[in-house]
C-alpha atoms as a PDB file:
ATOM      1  CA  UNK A   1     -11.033 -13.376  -3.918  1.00  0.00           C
ATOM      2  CA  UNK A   2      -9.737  -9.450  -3.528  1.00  0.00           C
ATOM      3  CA  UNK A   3      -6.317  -8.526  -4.418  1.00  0.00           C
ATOM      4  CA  UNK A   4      -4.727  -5.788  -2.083  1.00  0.00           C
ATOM      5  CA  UNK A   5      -2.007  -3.535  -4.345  1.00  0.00           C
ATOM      6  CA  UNK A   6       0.491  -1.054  -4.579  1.00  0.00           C
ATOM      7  CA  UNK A   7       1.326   1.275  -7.463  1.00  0.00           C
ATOM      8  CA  UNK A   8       4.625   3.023  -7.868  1.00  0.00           C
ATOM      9  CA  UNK A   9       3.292   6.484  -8.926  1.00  0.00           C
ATOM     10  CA  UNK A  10       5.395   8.952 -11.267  1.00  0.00           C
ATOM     11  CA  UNK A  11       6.436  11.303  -8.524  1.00  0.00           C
ATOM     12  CA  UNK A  12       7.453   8.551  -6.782  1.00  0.00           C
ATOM     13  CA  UNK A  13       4.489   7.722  -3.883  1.00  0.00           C
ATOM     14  CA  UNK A  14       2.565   4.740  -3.483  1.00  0.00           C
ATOM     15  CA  UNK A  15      -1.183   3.573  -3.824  1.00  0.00           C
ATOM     16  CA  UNK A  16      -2.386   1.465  -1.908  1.00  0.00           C
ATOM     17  CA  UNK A  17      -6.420  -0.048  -2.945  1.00  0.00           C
ATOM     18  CA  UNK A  18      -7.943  -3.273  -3.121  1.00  0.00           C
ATOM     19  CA  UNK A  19      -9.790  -4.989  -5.875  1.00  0.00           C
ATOM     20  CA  UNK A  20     -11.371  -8.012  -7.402  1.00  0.00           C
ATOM     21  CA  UNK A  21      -9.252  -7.983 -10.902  1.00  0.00           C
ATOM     22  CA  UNK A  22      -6.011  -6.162 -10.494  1.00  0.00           C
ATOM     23  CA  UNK A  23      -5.316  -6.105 -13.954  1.00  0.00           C
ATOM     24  CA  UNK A  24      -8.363  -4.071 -14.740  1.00  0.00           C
ATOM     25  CA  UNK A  25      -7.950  -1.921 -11.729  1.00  0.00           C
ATOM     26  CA  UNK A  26      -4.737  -0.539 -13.091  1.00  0.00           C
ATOM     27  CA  UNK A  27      -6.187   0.124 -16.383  1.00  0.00           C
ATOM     28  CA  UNK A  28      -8.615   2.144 -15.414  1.00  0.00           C
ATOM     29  CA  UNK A  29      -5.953   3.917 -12.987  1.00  0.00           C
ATOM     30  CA  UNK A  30      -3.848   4.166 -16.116  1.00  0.00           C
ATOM     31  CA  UNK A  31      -6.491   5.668 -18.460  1.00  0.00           C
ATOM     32  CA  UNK A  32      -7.369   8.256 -15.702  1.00  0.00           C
ATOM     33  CA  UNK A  33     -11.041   8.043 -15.662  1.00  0.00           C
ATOM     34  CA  UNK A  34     -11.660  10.096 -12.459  1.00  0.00           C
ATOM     35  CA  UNK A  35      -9.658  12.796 -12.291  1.00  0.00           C
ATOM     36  CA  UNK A  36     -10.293  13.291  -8.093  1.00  0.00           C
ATOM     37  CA  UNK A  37      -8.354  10.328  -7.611  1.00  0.00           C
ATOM     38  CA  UNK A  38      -5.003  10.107  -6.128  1.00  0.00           C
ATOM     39  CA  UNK A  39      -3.404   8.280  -9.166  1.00  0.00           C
ATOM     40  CA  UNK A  40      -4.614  10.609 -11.469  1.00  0.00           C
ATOM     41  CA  UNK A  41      -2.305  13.359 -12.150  1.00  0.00           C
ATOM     42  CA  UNK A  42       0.717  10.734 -10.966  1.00  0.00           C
ATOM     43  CA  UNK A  43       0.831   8.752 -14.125  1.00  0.00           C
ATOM     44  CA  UNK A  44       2.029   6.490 -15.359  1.00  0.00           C
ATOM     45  CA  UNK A  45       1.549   4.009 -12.762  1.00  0.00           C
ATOM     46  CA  UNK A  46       3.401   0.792 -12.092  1.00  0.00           C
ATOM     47  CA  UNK A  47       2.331  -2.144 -10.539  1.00  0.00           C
ATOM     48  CA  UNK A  48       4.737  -3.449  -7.816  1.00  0.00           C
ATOM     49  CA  UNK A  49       3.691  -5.268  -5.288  1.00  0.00           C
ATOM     50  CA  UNK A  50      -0.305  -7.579  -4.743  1.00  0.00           C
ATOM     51  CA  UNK A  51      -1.185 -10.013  -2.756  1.00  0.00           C
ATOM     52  CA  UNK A  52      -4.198 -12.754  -2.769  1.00  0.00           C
ATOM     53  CA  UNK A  53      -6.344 -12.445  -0.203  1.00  0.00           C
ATOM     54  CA  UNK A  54      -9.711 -14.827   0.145  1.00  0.00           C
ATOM     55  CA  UNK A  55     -11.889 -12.669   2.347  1.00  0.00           C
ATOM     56  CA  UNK A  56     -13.324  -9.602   2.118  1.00  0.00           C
ATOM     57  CA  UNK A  57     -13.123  -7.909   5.108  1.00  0.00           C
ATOM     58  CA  UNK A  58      -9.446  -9.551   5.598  1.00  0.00           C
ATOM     59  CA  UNK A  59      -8.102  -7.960   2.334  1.00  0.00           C
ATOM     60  CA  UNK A  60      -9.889  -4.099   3.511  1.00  0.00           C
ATOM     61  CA  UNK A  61      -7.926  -4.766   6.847  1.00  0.00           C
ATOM     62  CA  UNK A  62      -4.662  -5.419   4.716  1.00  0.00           C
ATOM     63  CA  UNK A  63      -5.198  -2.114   2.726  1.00  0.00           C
ATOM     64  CA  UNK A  64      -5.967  -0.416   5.975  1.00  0.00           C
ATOM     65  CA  UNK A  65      -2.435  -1.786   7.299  1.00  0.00           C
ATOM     66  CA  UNK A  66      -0.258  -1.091   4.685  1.00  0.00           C
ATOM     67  CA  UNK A  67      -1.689   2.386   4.710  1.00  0.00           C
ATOM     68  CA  UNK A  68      -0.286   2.944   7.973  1.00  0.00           C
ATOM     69  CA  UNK A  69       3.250   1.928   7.097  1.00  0.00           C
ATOM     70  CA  UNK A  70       6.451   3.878   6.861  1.00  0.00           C
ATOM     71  CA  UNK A  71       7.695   4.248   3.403  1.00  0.00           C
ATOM     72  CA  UNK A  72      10.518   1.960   4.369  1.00  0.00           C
ATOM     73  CA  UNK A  73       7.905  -0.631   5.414  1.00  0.00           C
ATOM     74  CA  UNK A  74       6.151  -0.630   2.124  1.00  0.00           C
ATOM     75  CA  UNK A  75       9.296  -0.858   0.229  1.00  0.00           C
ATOM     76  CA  UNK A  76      10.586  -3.245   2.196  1.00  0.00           C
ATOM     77  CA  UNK A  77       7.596  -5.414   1.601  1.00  0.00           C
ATOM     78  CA  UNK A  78       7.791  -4.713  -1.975  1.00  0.00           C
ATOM     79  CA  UNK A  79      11.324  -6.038  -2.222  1.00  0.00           C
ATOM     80  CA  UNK A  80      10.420  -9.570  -0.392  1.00  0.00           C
ATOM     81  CA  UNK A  81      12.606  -7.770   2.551  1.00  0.00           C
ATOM     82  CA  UNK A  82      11.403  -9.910   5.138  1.00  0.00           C
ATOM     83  CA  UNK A  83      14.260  -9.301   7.225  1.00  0.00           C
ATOM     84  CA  UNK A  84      13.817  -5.384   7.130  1.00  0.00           C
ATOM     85  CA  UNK A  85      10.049  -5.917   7.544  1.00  0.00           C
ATOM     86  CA  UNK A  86      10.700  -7.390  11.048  1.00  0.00           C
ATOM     87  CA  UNK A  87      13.074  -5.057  11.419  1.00  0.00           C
ATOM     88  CA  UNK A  88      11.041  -2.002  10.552  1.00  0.00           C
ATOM     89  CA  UNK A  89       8.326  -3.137  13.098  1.00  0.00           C
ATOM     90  CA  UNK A  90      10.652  -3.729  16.190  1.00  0.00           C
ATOM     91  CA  UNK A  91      12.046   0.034  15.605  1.00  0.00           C
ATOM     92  CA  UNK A  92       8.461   0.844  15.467  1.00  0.00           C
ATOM     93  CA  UNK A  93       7.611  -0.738  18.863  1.00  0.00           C
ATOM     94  CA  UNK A  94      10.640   0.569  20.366  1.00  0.00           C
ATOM     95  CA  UNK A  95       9.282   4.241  19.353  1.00  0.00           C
ATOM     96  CA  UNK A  96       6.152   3.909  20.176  1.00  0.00           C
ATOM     97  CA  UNK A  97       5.237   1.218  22.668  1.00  0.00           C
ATOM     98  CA  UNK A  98       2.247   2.029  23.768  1.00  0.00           C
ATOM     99  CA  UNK A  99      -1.063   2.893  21.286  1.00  0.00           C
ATOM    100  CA  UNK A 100      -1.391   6.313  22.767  1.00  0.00           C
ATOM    101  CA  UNK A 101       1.816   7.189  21.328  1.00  0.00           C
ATOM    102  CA  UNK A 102       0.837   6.107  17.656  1.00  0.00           C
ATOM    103  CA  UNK A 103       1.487   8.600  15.180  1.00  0.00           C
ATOM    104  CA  UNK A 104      -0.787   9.811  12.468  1.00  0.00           C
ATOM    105  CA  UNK A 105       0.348   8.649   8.882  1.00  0.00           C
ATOM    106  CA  UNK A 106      -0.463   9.149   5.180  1.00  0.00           C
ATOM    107  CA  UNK A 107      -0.123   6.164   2.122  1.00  0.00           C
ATOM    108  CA  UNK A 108       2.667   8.015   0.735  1.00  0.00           C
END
């Protein structure tokens, strides 16, 4: 069991990672034990949004696609926006219908 997670960062970006004991996880975010990662110098950190999911590779495809959303996406998730979410997607298939028109994006 893996739980995929966002963090509400100081200057006010996300994080998006996956892990097998959230709760940990942000502690060890929180205490800043590697200072290379993202979370680091964006302290403190608040937990907003994780989800449950069973299988490995299924939870590192979740991460992978909340990566890839729009800010409004991942706050609209975080929120329990439904509505927006499906929302936010049909906007995203009327910009870009087709895969070669995909644009490169950030977890911020």
């Amino acid at each position: 069991m893996l739980y995929v997670y966002i963090l509400k960062c100081s200057d006010d970006s996300y994080y998006i990672g996956v892990s097998n004991d959230v709760n940990s996880r942000l502690s060890q975010h929180e205490e800043g034990l590697n200072p290379t990662c993202y979370t680091y110098s964006r302290r403190p950190l608040e937990l907003v949004y994780f989800e449950i999911i069973e299988n490995n590779l299924a939870a590192i495809a979740r991460e992978k696609q909340l990566k890839g959303w729009s800010r409004k996406k991942k706050e609209a998730l975080i929120l329990g926006n439904y509505e927006a979410l499906v929302e936010l997607s049909k906007n995203y298939k009327v910009r870009f219908p087709s895969s070669e028109d995909h644009p490169s994006t950030g977890s911020g």
